[in-house]
Protein backbone atom coordinates (compact mmCIF):
# COMPACT_ATOMS: atom_id res chain seq x y z
CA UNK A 1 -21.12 -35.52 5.05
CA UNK A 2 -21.53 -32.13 6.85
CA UNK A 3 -18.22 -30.49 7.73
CA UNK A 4 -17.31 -30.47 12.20
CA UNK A 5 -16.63 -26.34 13.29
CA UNK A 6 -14.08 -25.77 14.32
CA UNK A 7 -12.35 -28.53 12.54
CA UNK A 8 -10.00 -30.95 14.52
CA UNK A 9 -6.02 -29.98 15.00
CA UNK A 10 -3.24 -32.27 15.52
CA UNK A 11 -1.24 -32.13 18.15
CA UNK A 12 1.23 -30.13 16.22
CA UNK A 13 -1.19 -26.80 15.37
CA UNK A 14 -3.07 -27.05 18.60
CA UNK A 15 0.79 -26.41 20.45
CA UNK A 16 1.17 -23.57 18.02
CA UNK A 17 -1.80 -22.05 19.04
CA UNK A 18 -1.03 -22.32 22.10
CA UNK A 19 2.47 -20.60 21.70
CA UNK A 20 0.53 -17.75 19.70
CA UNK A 21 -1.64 -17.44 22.28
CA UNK A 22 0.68 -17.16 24.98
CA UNK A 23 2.40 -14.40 22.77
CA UNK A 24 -0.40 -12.42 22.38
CA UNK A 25 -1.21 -12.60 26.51
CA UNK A 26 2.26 -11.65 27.38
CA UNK A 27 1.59 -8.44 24.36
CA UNK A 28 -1.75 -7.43 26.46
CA UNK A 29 -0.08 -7.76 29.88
CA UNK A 30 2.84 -5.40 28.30
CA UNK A 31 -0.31 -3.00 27.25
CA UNK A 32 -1.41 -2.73 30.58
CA UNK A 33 -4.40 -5.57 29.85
CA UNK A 34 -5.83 -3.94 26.72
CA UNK A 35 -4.55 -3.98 23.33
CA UNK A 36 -6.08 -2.58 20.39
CA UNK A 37 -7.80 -4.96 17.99
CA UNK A 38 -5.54 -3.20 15.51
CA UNK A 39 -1.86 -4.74 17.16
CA UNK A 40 -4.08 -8.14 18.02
CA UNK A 41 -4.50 -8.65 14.67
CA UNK A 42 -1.00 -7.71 13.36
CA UNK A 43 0.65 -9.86 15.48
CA UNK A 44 -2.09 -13.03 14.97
CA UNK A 45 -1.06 -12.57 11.78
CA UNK A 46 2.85 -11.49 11.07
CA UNK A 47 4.56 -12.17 14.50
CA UNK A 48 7.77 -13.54 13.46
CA UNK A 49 7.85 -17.21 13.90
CA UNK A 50 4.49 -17.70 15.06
CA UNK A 51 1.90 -15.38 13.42
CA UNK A 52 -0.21 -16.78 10.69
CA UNK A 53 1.64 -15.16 7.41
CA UNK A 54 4.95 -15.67 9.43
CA UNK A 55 5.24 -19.48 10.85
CA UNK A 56 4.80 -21.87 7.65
CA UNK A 57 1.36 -22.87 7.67
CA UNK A 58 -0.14 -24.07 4.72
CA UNK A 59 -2.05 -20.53 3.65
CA UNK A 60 -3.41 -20.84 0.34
CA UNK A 61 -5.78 -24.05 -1.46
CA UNK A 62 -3.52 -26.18 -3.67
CA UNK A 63 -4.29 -29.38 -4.91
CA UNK A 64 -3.20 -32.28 -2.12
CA UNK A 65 -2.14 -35.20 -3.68
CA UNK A 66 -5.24 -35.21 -5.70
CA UNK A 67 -7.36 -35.87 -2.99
CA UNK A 68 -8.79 -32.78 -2.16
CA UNK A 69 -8.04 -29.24 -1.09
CA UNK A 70 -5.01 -28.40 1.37
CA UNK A 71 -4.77 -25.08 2.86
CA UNK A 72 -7.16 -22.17 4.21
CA UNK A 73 -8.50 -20.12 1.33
CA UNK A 74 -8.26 -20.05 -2.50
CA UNK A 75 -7.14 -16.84 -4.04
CA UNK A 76 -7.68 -16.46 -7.80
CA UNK A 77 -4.60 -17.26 -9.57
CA UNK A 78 -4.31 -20.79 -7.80
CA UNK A 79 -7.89 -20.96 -9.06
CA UNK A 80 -7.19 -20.99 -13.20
CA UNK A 81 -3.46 -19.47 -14.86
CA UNK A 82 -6.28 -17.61 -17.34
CA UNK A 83 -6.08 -14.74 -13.98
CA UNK A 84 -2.97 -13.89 -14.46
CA UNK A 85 -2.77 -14.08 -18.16
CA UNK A 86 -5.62 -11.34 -18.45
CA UNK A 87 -4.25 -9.62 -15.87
CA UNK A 88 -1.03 -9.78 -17.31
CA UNK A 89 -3.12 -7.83 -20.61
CA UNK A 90 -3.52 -4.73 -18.55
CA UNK A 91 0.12 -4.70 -17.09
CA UNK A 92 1.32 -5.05 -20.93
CA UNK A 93 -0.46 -1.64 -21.83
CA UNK A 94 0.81 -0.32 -18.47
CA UNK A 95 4.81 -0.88 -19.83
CA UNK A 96 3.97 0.16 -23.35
CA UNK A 97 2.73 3.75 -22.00
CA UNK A 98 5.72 4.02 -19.39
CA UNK A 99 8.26 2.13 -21.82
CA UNK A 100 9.45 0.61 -19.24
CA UNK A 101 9.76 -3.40 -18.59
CA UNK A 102 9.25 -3.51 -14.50
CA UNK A 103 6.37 -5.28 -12.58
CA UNK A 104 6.44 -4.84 -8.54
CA UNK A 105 3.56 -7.39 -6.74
CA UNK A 106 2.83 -6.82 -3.41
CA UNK A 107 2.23 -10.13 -1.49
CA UNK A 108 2.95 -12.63 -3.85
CA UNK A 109 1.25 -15.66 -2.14
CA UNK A 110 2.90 -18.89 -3.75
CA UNK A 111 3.98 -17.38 -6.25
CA UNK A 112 1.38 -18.35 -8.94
CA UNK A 113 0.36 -14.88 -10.24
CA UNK A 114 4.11 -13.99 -10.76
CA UNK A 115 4.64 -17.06 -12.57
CA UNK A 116 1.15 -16.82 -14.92
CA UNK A 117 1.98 -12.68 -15.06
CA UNK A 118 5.59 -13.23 -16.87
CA UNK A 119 4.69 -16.47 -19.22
CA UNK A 120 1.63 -14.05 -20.42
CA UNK A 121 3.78 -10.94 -20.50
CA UNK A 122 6.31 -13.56 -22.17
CA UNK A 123 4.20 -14.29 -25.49
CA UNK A 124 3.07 -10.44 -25.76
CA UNK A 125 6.91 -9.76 -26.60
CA UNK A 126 7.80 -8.29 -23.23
CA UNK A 127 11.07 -9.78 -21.14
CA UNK A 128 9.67 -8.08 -17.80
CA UNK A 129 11.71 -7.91 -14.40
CA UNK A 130 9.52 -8.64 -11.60
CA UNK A 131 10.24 -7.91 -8.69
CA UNK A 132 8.27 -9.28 -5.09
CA UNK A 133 7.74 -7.17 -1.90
CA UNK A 134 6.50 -10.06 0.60
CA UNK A 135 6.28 -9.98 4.68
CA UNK A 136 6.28 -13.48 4.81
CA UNK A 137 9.44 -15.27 5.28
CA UNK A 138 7.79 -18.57 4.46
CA UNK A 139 5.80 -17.73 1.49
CA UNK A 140 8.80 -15.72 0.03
CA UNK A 141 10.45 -19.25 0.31
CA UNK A 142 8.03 -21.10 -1.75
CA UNK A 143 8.06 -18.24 -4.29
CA UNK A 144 11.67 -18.60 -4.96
CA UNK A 145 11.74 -21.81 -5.45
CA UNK A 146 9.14 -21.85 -7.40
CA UNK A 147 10.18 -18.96 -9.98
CA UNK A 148 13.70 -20.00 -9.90
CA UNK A 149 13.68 -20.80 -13.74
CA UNK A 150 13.02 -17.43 -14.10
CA UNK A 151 16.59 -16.33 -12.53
CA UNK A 152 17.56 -13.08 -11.62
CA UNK A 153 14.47 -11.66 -13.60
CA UNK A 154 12.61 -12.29 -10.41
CA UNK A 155 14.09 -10.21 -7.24
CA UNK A 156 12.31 -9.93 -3.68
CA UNK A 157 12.51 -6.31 -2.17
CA UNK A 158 13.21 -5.88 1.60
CA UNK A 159 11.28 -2.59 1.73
CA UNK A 160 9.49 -0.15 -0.62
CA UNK A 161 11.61 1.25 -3.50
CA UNK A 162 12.23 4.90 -3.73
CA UNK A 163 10.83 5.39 -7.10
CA UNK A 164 9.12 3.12 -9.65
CA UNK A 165 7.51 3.41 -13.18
CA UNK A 166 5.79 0.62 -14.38
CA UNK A 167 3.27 -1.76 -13.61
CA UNK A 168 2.13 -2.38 -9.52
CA UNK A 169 -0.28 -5.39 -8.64
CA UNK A 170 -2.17 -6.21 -5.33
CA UNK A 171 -4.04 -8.80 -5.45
CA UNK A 172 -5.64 -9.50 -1.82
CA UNK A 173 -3.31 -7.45 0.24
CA UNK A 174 -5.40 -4.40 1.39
CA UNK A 175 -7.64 -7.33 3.20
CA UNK A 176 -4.95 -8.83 5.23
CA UNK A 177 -3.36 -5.39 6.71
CA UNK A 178 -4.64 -4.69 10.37
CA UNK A 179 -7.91 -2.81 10.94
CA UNK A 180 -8.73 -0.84 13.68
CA UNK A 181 -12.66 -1.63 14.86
CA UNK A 182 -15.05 0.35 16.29
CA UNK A 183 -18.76 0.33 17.60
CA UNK A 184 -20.95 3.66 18.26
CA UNK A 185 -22.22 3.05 21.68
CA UNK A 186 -25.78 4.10 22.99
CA UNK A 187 -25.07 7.39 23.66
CA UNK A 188 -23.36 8.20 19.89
CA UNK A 189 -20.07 7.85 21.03
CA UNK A 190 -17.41 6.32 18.93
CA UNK A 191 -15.32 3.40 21.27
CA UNK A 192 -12.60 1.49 19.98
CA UNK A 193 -12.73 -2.35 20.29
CA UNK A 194 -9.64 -4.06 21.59
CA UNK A 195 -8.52 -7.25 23.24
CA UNK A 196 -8.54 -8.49 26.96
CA UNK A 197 -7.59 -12.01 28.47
CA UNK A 198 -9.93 -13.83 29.61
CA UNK A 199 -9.64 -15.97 32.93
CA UNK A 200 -10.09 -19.30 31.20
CA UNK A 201 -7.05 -18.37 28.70
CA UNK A 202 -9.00 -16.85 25.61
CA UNK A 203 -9.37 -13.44 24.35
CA UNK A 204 -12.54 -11.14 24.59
CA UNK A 205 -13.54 -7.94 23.07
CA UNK A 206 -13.30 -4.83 25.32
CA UNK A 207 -14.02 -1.46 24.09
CA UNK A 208 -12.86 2.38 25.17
CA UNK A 209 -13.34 5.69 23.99
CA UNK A 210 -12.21 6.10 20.54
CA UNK A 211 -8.52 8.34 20.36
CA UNK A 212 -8.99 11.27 18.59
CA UNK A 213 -7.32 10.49 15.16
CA UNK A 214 -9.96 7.27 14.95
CA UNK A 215 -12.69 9.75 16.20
CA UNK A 216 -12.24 12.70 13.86
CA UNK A 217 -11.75 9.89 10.89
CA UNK A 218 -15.19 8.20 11.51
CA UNK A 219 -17.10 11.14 12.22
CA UNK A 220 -16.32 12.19 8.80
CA UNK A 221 -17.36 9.44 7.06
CA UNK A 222 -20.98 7.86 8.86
CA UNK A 223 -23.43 8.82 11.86
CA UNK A 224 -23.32 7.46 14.34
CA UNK A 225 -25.43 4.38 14.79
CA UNK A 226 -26.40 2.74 17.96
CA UNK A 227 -24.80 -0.63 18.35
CA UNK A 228 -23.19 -0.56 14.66
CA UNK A 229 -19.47 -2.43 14.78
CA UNK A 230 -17.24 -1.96 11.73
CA UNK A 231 -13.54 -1.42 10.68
CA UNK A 232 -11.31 0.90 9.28
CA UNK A 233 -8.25 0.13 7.55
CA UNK A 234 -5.68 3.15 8.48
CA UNK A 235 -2.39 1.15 7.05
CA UNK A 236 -4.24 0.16 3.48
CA UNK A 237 -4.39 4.17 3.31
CA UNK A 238 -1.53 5.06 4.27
CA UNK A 239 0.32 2.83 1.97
CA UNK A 240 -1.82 4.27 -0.80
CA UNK A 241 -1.11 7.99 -0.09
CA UNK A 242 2.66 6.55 0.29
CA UNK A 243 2.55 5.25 -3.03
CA UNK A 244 2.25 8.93 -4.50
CA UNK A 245 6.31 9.36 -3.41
CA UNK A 246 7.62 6.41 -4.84
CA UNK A 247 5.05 5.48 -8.22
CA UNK A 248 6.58 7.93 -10.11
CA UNK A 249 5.02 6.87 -14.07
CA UNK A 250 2.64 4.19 -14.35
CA UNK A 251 -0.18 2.07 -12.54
CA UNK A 252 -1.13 -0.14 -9.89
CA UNK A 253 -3.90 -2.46 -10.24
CA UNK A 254 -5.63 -3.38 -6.78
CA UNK A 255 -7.91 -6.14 -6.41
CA UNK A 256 -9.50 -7.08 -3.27
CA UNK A 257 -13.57 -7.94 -1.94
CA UNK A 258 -14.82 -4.62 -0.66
CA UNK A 259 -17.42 -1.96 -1.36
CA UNK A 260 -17.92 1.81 -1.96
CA UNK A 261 -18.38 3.55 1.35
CA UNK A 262 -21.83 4.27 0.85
CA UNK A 263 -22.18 0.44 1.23
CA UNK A 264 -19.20 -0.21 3.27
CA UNK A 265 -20.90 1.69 5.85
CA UNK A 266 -24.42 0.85 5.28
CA UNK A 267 -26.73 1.04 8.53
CA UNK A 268 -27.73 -3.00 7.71
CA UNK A 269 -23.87 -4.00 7.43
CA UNK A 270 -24.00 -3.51 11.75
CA UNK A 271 -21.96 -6.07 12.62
CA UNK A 272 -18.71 -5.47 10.32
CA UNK A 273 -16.90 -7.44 7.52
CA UNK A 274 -14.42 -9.10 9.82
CA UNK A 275 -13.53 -12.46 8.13
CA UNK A 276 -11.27 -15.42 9.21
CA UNK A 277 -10.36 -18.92 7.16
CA UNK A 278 -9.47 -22.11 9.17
CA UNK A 279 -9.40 -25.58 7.13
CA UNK A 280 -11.78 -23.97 4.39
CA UNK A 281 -14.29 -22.94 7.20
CA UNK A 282 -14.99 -19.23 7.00
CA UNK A 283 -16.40 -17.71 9.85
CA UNK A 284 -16.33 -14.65 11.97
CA UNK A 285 -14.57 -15.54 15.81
CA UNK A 286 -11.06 -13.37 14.91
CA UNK A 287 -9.96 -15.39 18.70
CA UNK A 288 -10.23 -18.75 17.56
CA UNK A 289 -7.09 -20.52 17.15
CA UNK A 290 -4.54 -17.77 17.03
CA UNK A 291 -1.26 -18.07 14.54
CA UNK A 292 -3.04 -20.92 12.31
CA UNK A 293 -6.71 -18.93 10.79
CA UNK A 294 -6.12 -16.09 8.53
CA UNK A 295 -8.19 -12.98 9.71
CA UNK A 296 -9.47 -10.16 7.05
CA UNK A 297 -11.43 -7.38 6.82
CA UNK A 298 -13.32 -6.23 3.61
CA UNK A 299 -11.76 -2.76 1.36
CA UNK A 300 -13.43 0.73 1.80
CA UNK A 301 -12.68 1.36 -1.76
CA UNK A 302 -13.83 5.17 -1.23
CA UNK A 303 -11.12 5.86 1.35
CA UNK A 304 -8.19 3.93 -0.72
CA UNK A 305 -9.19 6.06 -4.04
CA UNK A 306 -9.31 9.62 -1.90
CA UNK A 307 -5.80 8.09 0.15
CA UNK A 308 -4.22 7.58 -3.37
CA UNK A 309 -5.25 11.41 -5.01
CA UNK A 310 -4.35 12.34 -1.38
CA UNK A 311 -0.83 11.19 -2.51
CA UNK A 312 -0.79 12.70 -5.73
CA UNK A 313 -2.26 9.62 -7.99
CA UNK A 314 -4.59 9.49 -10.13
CA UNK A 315 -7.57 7.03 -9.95
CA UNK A 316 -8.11 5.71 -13.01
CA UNK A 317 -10.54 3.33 -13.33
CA UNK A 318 -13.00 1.09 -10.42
CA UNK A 319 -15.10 -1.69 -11.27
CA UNK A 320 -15.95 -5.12 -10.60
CA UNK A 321 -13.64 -7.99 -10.93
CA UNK A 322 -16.23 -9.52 -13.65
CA UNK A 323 -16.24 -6.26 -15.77
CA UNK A 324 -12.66 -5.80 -15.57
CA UNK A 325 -11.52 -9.66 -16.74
CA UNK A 326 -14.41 -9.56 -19.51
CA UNK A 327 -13.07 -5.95 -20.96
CA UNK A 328 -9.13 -7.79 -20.20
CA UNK A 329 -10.25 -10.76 -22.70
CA UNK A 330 -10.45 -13.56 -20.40
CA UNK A 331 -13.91 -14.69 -22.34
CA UNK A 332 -11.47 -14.48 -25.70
CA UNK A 333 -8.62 -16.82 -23.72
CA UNK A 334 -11.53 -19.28 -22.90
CA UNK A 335 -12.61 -19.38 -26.49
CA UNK A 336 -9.05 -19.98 -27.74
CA UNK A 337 -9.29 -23.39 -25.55
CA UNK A 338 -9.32 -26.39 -27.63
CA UNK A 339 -13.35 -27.96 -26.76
CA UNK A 340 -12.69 -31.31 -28.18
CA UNK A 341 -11.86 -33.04 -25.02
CA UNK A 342 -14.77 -32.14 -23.06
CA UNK A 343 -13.36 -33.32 -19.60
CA UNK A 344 -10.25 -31.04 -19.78
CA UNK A 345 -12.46 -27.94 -21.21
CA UNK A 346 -15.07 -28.07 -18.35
CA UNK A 347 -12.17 -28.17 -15.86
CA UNK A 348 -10.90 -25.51 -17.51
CA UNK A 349 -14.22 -23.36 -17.61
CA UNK A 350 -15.27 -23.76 -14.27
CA UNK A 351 -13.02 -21.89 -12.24
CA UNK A 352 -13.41 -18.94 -14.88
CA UNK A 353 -17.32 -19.02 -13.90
CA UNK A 354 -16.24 -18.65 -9.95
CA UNK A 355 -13.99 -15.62 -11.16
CA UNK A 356 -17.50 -13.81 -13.13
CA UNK A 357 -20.08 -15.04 -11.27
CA UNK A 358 -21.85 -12.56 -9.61
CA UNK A 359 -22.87 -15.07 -6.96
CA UNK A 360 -18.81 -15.95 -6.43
CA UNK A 361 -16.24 -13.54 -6.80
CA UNK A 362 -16.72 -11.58 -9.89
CA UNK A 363 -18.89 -8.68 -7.66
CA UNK A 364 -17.62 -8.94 -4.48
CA UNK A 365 -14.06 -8.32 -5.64
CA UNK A 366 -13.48 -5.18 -7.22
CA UNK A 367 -10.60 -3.99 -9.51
CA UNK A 368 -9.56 -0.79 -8.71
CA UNK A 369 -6.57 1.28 -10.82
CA UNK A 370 -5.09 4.46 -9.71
CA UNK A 371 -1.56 5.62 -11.19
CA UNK A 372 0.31 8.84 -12.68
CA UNK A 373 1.00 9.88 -16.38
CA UNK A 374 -1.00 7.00 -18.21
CA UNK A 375 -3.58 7.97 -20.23
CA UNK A 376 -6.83 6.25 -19.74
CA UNK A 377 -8.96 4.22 -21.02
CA UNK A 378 -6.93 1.54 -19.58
CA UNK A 379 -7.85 -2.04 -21.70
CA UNK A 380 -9.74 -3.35 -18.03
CA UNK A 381 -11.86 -0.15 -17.53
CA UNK A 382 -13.48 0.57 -20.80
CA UNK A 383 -16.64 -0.56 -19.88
CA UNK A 384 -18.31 -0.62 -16.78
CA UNK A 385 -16.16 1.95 -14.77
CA UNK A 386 -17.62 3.06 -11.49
CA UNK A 387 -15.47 5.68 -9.90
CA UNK A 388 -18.69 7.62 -10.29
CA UNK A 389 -19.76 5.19 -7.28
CA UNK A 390 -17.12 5.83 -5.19
């Protein structure tokens, strides 16, 4: 039976809207009546009580009682624990070159990578610390209770540390950081698109000229194109340059959907990557229920390799998320499964074919490495590495 868009709220999520949207009014009227898509999205999405990371919505698929799906989108560790087991493979060479035992995640969702990460990590001989920088009060809730057998192994971080060695993961956090959009107007000038109230309540696009800092970045990197909308992510690179003061031995592994820049910024990709997820309906209106859709923005993996040697890093290896598992050993993990009961094995299978699938997620998401004093090849990247692409 076909799916209803947008999907009924209760009463309970339509008030919260409503709250978020009133927020988000009163932060345009405080702008003088136009706010930067950029601070729309950041507080849609992290306002404290009421944004969409921040107020203790059900974010991420989980099973609901057996009946079905709960939540917005599924992220691949709630998809199959065989994600963060081979992922877990790479981190393992990671602390045998550093000879250290310390794993940092950035945005640690519910907590299911962490938990797959340290079992795998676990049975390869290696009593990790993890530790869990996380923006989201609620979701850093349901990841301590649900790594609390793992005591004081696990810590959460209230802000970046001032120096590191060892093993970083990011899985899905570049798309979730605010983007700054743009369109190149008729006349080849660069505008930047923000956010205006509307008269009925709602939220509208409004553009004006570009500042310079957004200008000089985007002439740089395409030509202009009459009409053409995209995004730039300014925060995913700064946090990547960043990461050259406090990654001081060792790697981080970012995964993430995204694209080179050559097709980030191709002239048929005119209307952007701007994504939301509401109920399991993905779709593109970023004003549509405020505080309860998640709103993302696909990875210009170009600019996050050149922020990272900006900082000092080296990038050492790109590729797709397929390539990378394969070369990790997830096909070896799948043939270790017992076949015999056939029900439990194709369960089991499945999700591994949405992870390499080239029609799923194993090309759109990309795996990309970048780090300082480990010597490459890295177990992920020995085949199929494309930083020649970037």
């Amino acid at each position: 039976m076909p799916q209803t868009f947008p999907p009924p709220l209760d009463d309970a999520s339509r008030a919260h809207a409503e709250r978020m949207a009133a927020h988000l009014r009163l932060a345009i009227a405080q702008a003088g009546g136009w706010l930067s898509f950029e601070h729309w999205m950041a507080d849609a999405l992290y306002a404290p009580g009421l944004g969409y990371y921040a107020a203790g919505s059900a974010k991420l698929a989980q099973p609901a009682g057996g009946t079905g799906i709960a939540g917005d989108f599924v992220t691949a560790p709630e998809l199959t624990p065989l994600f963060g087991a081979t992922l877990a493979a790479q981190a393992a060479q990671v602390l045998r070159q550093t000879g250290t035992l310390d794993v940092l995640e950035f945005g640690a969702g519910t907590g299911a990578l962490a938990e797959q990460v340290l079992a795998a990590l676990d049975a390869e001989g290696l009593d990790a610390r993890y530790r869990i920088v996380e923006v989201s009060a609620d979701l850093r809730a349901r990841q301590q209770a649900r790594l609390a057998p793992h005591g004081d192994r696990v810590a959460w971080l209230d802000r970046l540390p001032d120096a590191f060695e060892g093993c970083v993961l990011a899985n899905e956090v570049l798309d979730a950081m605010p983007v700054q959009v743009f369109r190149w107007d008729e006349t080849g000038a660069l505008l930047e698109r923000g956010v205006v109230a509307t008269a009925e309540g709602g939220f509208a696009w409004s553009d004006r000229p570009a500042p310079p800092r957004l200008l000089q970045v985007m002439s740089e990197r395409m030509p202009p194109l009459e009409g053409y909308v995209s995004e730039v992510n300014l925060q995913g690179e700064a946090w990547l340059r960043g990461m050259g003061q406090w990654l001081r031995r060792g790697a981080a592994l970012i995964i993430d959907y995204g694209f080179p820049r050559h097709e980030y910024y191709h002239p048929q990709r005119a209307a952007g990557t701007l994504m939301c997820h509401l109920r399991h309906h993905a779709h593109a209106d970023p004003f549509l229920a405020p505080g309860l859709q998640d709103i993302t923005a696909h990875v210009d993996f170009t600019a996050m390799a050149d922020a990272a040697l900006a900082g000092g890093l080296d990038v050492l290896g790109y590729l797709s998320q397929a390539n990378f598992l394969v070369n990790a050993g997830l096909v070896e993990r799948v043939g270790s499964l017992d076949p015999a009961d056939a029900a439990a094995y194709a369960r089991a299978v499945a999700p591994v074919q949405k992870l390499l699938s080239e029609a799923e997620m194993g090309e759109l998401f990309k795996v990309l490495a970048v780090g300082r004093d480990v010597d490459p090849p890295l177990l992920g990247f020995r085949r199929g590495d494309r930083r020649a692409m970037l």
